[in-house]
N, C-alpha and C. Protein backbone atom coordinates (compact mmCIF):
# COMPACT_ATOMS: atom_id res chain seq x y z
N UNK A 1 30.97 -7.63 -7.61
CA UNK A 1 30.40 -6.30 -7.64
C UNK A 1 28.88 -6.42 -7.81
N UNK A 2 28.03 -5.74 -6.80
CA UNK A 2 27.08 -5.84 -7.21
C UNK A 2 26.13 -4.99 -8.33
N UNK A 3 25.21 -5.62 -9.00
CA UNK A 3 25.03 -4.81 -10.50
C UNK A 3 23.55 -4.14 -10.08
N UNK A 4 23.33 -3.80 -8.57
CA UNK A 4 21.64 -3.34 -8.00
C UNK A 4 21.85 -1.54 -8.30
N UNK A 5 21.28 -0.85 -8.99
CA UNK A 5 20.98 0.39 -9.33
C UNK A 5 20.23 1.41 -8.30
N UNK A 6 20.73 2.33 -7.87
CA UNK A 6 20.10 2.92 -6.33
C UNK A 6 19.79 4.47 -6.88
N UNK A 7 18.98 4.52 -6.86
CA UNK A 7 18.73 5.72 -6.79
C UNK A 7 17.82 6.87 -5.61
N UNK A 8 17.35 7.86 -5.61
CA UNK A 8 16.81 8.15 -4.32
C UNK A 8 15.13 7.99 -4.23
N UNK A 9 14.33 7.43 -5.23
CA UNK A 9 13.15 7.29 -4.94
C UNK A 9 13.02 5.75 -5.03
N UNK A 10 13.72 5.49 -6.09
CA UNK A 10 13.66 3.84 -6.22
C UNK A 10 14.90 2.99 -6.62
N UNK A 11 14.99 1.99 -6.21
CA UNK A 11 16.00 1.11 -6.36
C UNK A 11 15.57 -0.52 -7.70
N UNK A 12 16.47 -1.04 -7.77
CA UNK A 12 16.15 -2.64 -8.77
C UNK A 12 16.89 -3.08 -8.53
N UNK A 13 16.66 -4.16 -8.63
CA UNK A 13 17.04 -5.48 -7.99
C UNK A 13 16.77 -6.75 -9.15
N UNK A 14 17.92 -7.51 -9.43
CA UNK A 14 17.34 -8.99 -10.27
C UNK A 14 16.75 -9.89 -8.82
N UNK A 15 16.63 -10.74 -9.68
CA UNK A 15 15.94 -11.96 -8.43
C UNK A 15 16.59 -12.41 -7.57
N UNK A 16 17.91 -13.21 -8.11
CA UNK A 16 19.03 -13.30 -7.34
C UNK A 16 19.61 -12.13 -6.40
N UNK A 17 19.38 -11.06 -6.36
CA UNK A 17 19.86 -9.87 -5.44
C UNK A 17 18.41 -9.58 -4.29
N UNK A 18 17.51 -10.17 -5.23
CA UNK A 18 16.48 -9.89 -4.28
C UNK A 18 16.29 -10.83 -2.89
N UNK A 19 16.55 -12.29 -3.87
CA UNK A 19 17.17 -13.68 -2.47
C UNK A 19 17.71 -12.85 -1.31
N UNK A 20 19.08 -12.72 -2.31
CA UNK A 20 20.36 -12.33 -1.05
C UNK A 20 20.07 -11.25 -0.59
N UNK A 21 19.33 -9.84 -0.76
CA UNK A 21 19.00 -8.71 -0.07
C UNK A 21 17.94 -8.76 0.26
N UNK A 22 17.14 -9.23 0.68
CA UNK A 22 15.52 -9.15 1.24
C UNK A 22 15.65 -8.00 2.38
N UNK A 23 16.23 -8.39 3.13
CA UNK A 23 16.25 -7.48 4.01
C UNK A 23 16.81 -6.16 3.60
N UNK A 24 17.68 -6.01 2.91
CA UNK A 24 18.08 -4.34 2.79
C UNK A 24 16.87 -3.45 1.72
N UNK A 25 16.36 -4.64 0.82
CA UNK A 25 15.15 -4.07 0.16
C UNK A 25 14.14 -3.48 0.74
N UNK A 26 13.76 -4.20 2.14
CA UNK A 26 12.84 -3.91 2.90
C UNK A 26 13.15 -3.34 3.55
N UNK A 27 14.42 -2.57 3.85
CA UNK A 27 14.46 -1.70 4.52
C UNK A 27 14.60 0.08 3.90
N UNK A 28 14.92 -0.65 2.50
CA UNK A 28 14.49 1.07 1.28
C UNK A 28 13.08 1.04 1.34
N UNK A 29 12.14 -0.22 1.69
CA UNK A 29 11.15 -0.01 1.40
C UNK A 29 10.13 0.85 2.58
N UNK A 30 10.81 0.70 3.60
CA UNK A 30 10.22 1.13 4.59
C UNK A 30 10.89 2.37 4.71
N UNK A 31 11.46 2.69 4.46
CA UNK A 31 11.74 4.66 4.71
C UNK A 31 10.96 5.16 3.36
N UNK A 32 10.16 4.47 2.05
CA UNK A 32 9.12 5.22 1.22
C UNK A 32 9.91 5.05 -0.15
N UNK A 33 11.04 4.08 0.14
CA UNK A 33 11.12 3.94 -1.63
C UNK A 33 10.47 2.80 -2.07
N UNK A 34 10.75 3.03 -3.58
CA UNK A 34 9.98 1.85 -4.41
C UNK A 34 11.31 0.65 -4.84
N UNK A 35 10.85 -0.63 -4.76
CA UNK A 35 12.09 -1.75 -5.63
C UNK A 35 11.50 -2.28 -6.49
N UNK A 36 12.03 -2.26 -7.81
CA UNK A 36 11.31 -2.86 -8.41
C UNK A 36 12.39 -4.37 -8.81
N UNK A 37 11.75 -5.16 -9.07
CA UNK A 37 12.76 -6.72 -8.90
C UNK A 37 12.20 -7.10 -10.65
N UNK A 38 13.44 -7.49 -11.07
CA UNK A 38 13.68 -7.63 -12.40
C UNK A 38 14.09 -9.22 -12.78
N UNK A 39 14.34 -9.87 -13.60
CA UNK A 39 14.04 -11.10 -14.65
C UNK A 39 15.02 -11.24 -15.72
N UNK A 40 16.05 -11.24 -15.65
CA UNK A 40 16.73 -10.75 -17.14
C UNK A 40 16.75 -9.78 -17.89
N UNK A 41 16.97 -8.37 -16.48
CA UNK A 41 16.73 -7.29 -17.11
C UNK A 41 14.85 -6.50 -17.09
N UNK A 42 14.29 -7.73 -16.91
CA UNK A 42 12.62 -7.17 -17.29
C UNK A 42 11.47 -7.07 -16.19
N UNK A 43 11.56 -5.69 -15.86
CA UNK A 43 10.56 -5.59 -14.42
C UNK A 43 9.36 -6.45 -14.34
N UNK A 44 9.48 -7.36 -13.73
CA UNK A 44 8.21 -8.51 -13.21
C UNK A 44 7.05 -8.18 -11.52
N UNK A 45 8.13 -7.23 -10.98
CA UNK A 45 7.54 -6.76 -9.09
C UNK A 45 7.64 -5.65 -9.16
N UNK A 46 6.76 -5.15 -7.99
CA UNK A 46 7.28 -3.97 -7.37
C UNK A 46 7.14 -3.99 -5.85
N UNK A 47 8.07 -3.52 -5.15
CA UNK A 47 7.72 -3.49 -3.83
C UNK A 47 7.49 -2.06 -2.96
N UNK A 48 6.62 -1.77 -2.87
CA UNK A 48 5.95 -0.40 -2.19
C UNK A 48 5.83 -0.54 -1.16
N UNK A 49 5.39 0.59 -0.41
CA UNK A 49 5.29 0.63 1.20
C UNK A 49 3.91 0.66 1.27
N UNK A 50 3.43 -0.30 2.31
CA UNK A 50 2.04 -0.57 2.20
C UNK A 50 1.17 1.23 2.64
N UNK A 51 0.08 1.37 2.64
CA UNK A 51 -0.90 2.24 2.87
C UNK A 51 -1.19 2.34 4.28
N UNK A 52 -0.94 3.73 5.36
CA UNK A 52 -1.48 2.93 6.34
C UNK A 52 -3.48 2.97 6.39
N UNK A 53 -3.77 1.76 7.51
CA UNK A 53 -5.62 1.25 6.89
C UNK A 53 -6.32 2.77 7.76
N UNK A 54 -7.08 2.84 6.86
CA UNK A 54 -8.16 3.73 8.29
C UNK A 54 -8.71 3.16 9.13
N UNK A 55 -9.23 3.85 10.06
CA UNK A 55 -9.41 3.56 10.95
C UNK A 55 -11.21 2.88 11.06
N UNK A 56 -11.79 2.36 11.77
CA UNK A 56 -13.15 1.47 12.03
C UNK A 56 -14.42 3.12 11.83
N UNK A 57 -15.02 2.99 11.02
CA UNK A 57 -16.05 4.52 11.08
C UNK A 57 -16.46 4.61 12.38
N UNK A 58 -17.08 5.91 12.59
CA UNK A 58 -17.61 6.90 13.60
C UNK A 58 -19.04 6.49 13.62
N UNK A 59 -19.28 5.59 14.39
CA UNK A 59 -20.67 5.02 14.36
C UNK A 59 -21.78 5.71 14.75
N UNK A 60 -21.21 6.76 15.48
CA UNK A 60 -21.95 7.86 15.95
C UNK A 60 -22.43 8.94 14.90
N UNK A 61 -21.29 9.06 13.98
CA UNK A 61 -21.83 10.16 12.83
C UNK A 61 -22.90 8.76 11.69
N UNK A 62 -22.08 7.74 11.58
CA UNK A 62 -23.20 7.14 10.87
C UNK A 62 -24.62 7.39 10.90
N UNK A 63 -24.79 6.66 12.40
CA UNK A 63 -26.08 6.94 13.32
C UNK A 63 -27.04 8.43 13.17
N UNK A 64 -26.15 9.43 13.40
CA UNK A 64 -26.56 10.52 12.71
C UNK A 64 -27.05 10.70 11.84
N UNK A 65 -26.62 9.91 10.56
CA UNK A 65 -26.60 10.87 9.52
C UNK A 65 -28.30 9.34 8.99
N UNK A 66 -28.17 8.24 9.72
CA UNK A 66 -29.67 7.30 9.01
C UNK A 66 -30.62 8.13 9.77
N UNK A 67 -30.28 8.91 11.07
CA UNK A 67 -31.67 9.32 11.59
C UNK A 67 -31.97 10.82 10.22
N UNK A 68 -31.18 11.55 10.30
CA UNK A 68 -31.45 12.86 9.16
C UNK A 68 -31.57 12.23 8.01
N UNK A 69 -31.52 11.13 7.54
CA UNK A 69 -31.70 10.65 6.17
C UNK A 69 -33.02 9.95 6.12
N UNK A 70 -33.69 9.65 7.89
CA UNK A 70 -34.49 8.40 7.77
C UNK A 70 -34.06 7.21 6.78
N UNK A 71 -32.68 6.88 6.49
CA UNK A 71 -32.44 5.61 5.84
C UNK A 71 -32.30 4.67 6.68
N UNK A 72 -31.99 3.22 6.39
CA UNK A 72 -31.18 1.92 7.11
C UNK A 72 -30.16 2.21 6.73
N UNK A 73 -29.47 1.57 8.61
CA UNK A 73 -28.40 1.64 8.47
C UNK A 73 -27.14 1.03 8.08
N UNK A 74 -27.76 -0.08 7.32
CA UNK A 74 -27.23 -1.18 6.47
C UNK A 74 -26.58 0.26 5.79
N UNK A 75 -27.74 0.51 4.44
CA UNK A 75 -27.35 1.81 3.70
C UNK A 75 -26.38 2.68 3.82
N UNK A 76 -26.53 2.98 5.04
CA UNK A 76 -25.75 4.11 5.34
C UNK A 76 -24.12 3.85 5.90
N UNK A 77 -23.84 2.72 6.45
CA UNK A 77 -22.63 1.97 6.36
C UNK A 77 -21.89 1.71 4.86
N UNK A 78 -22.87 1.36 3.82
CA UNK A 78 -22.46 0.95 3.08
C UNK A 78 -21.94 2.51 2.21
N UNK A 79 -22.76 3.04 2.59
CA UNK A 79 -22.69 4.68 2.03
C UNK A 79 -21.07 5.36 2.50
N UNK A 80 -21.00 4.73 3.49
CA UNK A 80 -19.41 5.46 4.15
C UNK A 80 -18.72 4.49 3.32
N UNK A 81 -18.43 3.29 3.80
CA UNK A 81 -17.50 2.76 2.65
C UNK A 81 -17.13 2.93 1.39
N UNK A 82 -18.47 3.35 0.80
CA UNK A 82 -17.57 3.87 -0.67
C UNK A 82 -17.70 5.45 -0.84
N UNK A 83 -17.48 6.26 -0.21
CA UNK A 83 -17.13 7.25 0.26
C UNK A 83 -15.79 6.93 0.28
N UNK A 84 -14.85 6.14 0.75
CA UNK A 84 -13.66 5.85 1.24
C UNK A 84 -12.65 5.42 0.06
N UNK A 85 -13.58 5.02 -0.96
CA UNK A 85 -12.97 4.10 -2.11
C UNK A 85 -12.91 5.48 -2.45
């Protein structure tokens, strides 16, 4: 019998279930649940669904925005990026 706990946002898993299920984990993990993989009982992982990345900036609004700023556009790259953070 297996002793893996399911619920509808997240599931657990010991280590040994995590071996033998990799794949079914990763596949709760990819419809947006969470697994968390356990130790003798004691949450050590978690497995989430990655973030999807954005996309490469609008070099054109960059460009824009060093000419209205008169800045470099070192600056102003660097200015979008942490904008993003």
């Amino acid at each position: 019998m297996c002793y893996m706990c399911h619920t509808d946002a997240m599931r657990t898993a010991g280590i040994r279930e995590a071996r033998q299920n990799l794949t079914s984990l990763l596949d709760d993990v990819r419809k947006g649940r969470q697994v968390i993989i356990s130790d003798r009982g004691r949450p050590v992982a978690m497995l989430v669904p990655v973030r999807p990345r954005e996309g490469f900036p609008d070099l054109k609004a960059v460009r824009r925005r060093v000419r209205a700023a008169r800045a470099k556009l070192s600056e102003a790259i660097v200015e979008d990026r942490d904008d993003r953070l």
